[in-house]
C-alpha atoms as a PDB file:
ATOM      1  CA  UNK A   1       0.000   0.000   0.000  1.00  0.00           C
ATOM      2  CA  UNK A   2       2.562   2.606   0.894  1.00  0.00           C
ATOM      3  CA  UNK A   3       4.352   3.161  -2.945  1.00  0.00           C
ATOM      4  CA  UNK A   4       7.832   5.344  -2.572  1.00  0.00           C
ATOM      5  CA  UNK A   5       7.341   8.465  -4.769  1.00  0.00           C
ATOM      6  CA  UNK A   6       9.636   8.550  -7.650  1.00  0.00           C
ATOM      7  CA  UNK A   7      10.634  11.778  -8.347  1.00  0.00           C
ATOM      8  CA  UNK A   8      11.249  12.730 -11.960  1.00  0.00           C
ATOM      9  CA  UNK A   9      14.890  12.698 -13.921  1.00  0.00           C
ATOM     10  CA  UNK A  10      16.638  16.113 -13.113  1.00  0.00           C
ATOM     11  CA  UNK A  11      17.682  16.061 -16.794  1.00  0.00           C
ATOM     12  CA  UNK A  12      14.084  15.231 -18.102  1.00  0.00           C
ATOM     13  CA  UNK A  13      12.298  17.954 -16.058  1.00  0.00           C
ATOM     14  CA  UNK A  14      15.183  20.618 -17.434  1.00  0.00           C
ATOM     15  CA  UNK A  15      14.231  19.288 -21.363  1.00  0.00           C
ATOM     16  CA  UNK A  16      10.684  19.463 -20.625  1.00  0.00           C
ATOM     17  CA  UNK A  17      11.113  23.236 -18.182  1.00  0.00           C
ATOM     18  CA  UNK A  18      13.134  24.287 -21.606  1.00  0.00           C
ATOM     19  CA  UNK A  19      10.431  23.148 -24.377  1.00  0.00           C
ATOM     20  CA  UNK A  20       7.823  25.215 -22.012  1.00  0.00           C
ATOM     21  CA  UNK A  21       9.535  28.127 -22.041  1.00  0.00           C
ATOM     22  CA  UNK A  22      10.244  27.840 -25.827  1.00  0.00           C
ATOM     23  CA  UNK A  23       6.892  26.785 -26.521  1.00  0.00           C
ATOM     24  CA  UNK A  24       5.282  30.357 -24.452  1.00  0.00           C
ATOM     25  CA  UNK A  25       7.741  32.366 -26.388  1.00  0.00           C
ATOM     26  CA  UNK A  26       6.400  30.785 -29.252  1.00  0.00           C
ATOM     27  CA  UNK A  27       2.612  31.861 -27.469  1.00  0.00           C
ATOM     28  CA  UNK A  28       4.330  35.351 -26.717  1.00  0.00           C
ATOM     29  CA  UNK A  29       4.859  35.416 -30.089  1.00  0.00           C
ATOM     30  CA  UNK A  30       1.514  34.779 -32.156  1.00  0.00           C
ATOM     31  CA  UNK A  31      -0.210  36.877 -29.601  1.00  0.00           C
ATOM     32  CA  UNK A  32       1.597  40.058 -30.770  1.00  0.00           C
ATOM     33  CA  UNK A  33       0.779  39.484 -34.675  1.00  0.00           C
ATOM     34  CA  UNK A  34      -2.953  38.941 -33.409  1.00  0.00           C
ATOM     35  CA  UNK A  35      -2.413  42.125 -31.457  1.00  0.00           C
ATOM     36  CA  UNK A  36      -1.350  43.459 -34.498  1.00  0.00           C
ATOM     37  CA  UNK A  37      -3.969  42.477 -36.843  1.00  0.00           C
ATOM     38  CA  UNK A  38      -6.934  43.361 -34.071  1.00  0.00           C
ATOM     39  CA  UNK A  39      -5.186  46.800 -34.346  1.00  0.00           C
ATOM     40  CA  UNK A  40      -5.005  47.076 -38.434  1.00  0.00           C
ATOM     41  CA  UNK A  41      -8.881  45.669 -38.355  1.00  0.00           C
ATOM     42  CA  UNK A  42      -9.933  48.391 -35.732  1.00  0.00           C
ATOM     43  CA  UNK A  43      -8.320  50.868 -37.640  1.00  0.00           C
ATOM     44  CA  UNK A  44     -10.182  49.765 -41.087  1.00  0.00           C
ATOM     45  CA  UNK A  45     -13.610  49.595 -39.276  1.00  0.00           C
ATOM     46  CA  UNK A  46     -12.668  53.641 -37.990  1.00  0.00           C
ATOM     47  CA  UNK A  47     -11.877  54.558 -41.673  1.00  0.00           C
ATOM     48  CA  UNK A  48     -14.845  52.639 -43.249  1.00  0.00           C
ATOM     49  CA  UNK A  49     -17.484  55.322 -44.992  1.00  0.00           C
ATOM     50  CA  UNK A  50     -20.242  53.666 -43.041  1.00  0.00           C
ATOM     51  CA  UNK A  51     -19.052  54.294 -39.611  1.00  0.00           C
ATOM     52  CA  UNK A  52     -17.190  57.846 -40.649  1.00  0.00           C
ATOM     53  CA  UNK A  53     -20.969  58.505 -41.733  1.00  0.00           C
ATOM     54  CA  UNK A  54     -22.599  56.948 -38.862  1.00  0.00           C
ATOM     55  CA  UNK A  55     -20.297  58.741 -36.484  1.00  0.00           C
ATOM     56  CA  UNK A  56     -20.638  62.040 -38.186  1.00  0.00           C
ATOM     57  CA  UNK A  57     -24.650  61.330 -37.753  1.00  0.00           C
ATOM     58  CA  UNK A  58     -24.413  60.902 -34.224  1.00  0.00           C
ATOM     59  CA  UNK A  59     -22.152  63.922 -33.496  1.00  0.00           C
ATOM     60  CA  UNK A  60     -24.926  66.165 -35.473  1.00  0.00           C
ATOM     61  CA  UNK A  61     -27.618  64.489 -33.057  1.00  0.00           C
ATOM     62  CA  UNK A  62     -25.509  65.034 -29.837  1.00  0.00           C
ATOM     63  CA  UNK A  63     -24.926  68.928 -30.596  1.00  0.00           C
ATOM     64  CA  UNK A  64     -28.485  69.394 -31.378  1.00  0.00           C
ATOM     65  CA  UNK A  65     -29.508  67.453 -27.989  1.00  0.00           C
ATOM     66  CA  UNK A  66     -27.097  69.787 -26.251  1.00  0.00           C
ATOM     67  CA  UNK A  67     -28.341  72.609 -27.814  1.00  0.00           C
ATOM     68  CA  UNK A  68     -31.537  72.044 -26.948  1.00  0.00           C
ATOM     69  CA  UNK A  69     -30.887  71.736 -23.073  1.00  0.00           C
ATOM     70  CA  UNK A  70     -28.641  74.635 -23.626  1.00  0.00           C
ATOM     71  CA  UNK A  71     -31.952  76.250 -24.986  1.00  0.00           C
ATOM     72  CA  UNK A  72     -34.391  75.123 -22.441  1.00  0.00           C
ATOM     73  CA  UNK A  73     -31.832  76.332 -19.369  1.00  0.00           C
ATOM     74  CA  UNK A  74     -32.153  79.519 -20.581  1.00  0.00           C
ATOM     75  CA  UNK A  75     -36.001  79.742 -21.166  1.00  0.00           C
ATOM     76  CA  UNK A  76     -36.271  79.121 -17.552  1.00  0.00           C
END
């Protein structure tokens, strides 16, 4: 019932400690070209004539809501 723990080859865990930290630099890696991309994306979705449009839209609307409160503050 009572097994002795083996403990691992020294040499073995250093291989295996080395492949993990090649294999997250590797991680490290993609996840700054995906970074990338998200960023060249974002920036084609700011420039697109829809959302230039729609965001020029919504800036008219907000000035002529504030406007209007500035308006009605001073009709009181």
């Amino acid at each position: 019932m009572n097994q002795s723990l083996k403990f691992p080859d020294p040499e073995k865990v250093k291989q295996r400690a080395a492949r993990m930290r090649e294999i997250c630099l590797m991680f490290d890696a993609q996840i700054m070209l995906l970074d990338e991309l998200i960023a060249q994306v974002k920036a084609e979705n700011r420039n697109n004539p829809i959302n230039v449009y729609r965001r020029g839209k919504g800036n008219i609307l907000l000035e002529e809501l504030l406007q209007k409160q500035i308006e009605e503050k001073d009709s009181k």
